[in-house]
Protein backbone atom coordinates (compact mmCIF):
# COMPACT_ATOMS: atom_id res chain seq x y z
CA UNK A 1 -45.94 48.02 180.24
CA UNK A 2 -43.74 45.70 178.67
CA UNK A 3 -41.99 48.15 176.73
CA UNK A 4 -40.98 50.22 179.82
CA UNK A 5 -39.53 46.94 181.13
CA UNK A 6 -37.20 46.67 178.02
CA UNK A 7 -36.03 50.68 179.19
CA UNK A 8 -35.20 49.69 182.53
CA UNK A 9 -31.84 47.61 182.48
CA UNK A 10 -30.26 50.03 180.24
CA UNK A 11 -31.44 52.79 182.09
CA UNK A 12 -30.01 51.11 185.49
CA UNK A 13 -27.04 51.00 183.80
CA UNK A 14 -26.30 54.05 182.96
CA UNK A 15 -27.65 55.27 186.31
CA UNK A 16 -24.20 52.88 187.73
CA UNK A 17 -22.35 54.31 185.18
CA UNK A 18 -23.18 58.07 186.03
CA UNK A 19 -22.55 56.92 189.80
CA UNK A 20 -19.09 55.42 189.33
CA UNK A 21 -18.36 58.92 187.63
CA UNK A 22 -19.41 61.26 190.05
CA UNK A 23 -17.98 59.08 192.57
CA UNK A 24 -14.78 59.35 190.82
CA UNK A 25 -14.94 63.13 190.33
CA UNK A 26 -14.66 63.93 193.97
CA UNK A 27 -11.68 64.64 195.96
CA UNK A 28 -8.05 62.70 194.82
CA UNK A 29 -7.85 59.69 192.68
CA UNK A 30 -5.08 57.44 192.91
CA UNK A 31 -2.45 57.63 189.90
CA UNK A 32 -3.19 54.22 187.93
CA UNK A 33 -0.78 54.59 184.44
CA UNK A 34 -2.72 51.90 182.89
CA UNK A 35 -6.16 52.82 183.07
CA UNK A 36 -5.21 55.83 181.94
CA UNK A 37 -3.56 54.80 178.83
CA UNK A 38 -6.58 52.26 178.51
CA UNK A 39 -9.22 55.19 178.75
CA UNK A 40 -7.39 57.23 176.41
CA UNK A 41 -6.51 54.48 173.51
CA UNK A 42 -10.94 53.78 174.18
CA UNK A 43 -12.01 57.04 173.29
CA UNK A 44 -9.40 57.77 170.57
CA UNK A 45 -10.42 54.27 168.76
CA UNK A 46 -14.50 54.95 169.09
CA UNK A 47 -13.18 58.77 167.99
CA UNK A 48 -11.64 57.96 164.63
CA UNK A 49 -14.68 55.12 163.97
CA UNK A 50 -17.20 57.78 164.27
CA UNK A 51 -15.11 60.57 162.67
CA UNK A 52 -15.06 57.82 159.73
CA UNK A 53 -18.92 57.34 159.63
CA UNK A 54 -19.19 60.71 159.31
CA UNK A 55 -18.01 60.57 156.12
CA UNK A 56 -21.38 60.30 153.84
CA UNK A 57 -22.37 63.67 156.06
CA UNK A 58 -19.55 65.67 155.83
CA UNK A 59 -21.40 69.01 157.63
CA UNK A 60 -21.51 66.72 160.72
CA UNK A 61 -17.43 67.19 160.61
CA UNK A 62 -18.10 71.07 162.01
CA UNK A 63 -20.32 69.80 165.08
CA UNK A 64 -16.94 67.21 165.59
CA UNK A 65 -14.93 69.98 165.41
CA UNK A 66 -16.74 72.40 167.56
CA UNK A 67 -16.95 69.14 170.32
CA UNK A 68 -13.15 68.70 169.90
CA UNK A 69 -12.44 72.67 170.26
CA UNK A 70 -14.99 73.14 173.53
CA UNK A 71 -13.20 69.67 174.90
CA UNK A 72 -9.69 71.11 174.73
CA UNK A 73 -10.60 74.67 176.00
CA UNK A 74 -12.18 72.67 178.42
CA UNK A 75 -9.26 70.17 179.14
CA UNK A 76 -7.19 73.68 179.39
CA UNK A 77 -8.83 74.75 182.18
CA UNK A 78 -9.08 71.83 184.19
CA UNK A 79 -5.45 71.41 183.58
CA UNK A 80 -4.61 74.57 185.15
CA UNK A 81 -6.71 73.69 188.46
CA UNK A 82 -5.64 70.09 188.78
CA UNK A 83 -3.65 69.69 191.73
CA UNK A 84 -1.14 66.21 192.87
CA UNK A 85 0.15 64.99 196.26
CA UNK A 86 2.47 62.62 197.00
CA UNK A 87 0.71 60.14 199.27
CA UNK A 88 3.23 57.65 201.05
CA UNK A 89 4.49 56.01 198.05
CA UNK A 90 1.36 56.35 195.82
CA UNK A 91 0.80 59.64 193.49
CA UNK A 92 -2.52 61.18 193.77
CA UNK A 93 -4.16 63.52 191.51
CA UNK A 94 -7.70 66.11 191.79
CA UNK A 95 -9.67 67.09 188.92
CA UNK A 96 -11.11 70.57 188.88
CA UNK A 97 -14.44 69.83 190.63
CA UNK A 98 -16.17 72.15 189.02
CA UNK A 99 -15.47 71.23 185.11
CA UNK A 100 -15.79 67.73 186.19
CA UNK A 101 -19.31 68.85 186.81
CA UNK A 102 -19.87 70.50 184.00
CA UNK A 103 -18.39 67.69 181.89
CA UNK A 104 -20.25 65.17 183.55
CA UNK A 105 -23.74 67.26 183.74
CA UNK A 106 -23.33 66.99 179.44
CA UNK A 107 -23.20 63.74 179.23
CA UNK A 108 -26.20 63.29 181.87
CA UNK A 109 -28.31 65.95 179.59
CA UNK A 110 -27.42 64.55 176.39
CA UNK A 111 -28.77 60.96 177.83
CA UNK A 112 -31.63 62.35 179.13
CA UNK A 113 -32.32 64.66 176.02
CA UNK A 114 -31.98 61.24 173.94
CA UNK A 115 -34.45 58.95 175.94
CA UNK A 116 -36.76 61.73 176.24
CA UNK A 117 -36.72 62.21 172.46
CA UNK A 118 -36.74 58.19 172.57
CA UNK A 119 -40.02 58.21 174.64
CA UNK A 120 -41.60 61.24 172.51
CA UNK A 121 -41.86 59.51 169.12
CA UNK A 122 -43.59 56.41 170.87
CA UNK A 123 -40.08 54.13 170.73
CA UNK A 124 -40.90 54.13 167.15
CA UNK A 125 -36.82 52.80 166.62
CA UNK A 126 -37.07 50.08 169.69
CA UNK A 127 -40.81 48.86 167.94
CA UNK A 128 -39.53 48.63 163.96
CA UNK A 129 -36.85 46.34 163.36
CA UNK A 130 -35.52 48.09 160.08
CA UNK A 131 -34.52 51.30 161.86
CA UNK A 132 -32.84 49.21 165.39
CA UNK A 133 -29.65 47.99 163.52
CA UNK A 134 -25.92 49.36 163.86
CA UNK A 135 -26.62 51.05 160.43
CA UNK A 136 -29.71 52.77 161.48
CA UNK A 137 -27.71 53.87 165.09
CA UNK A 138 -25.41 55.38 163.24
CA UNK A 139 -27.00 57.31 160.95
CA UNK A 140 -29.01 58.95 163.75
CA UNK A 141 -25.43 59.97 165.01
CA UNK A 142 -24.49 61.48 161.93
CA UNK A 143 -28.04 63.25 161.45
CA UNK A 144 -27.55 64.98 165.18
CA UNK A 145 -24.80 67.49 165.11
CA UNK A 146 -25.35 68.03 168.81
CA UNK A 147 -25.04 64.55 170.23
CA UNK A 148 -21.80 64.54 167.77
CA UNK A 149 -20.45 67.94 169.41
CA UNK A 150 -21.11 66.53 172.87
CA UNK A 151 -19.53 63.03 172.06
CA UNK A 152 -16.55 64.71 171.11
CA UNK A 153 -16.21 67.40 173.51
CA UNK A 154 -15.61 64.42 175.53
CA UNK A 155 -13.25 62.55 174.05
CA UNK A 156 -11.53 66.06 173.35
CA UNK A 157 -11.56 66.58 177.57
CA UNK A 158 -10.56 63.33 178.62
CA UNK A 159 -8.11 62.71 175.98
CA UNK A 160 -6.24 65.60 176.94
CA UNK A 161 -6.72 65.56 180.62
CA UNK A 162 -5.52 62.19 180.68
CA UNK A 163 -2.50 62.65 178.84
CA UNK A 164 -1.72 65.60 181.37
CA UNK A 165 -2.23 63.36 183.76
CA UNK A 166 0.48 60.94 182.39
CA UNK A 167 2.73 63.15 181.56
CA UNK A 168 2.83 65.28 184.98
CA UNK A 169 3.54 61.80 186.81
CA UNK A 170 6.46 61.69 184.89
CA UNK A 171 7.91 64.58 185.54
CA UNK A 172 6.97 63.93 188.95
CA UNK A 173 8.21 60.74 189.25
CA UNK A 174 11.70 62.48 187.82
CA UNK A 175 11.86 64.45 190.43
CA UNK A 176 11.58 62.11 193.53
């Protein structure tokens, strides 16, 4: 019992964390420059400190690269369906609903995949000490090409939806 008790405040947050998400996926989101930039300079720092542990495991590299690839074409797409209104004085913007979804569905699997694989071997890395350090995290990130395609299919999407994002408010902005 107690160990299921040391499960539950992560779990609750991630369960806010998927909430604020889908919350944010539907309908138009107000234009906010710097939480953009902030999201975007986030995910490209944690991007380049995992592409750099990679390093002692270069064949995770191809998983990165198949993440980044799948994030773009998927960035590509939602690109092409986003949609912006000019609200009173305030610039709106709509994600594709859909590849939202889908984007936001991955990262829900991939958790659930991981604390279900977490549960299967008995907690063994929560229960011995030498394999719950940074080290030890990261190494399991390096040893699973698909949590490392997911990660960066990501950071691939929301790097380059973001900077869409910022860029199209420019040129809108130009032309009021």
């Amino acid at each position: 019992m107690n160990q299921i008790g040391s499960y539950i405040i992560p779990l609750l947050v991630i369960l806010f964390v998927v909430y604020r998400r889908l919350k944010r996926s539907v309908g138009f989101q107000p234009f906010k420059p710097s939480r953009l930039k902030m999201r975007i300079g986030i995910f490209s720092i944690i991007g380049i400190l995992l592409l750099a542990s990679g390093f002692p495991h270069p064949a995770i590299y191809i998983s990165d690269a198949i993440g980044i690839a799948c994030g773009a074409v998927i960035a590509y797409y939602a690109i092409k369906h986003s949609r912006f209104e000019q609200r009173e004085d305030t610039l709106f913007y709509r994600t594709h609903v859909g590849i939202e979804t889908l984007v936001v569905l991955l990262f829900i699997g991939r958790i659930a995949f991981r604390i279900i694989e977490m549960f299967g071997t008995g907690g063994a890395t929560a229960m011995n000490p030498a394999l719950n350090n940074e080290t030890a995290q990261m190494q399991q990130y390096t040893n699973d090409p698909l949590t490392a395609a997911t990660f960066f299919l990501l950071v691939a999407y929301y790097i380059g939806y973001y900077t869409f994002i910022l860029r199209k408010s420019d040129e809108k902005a130009a032309v009021s």
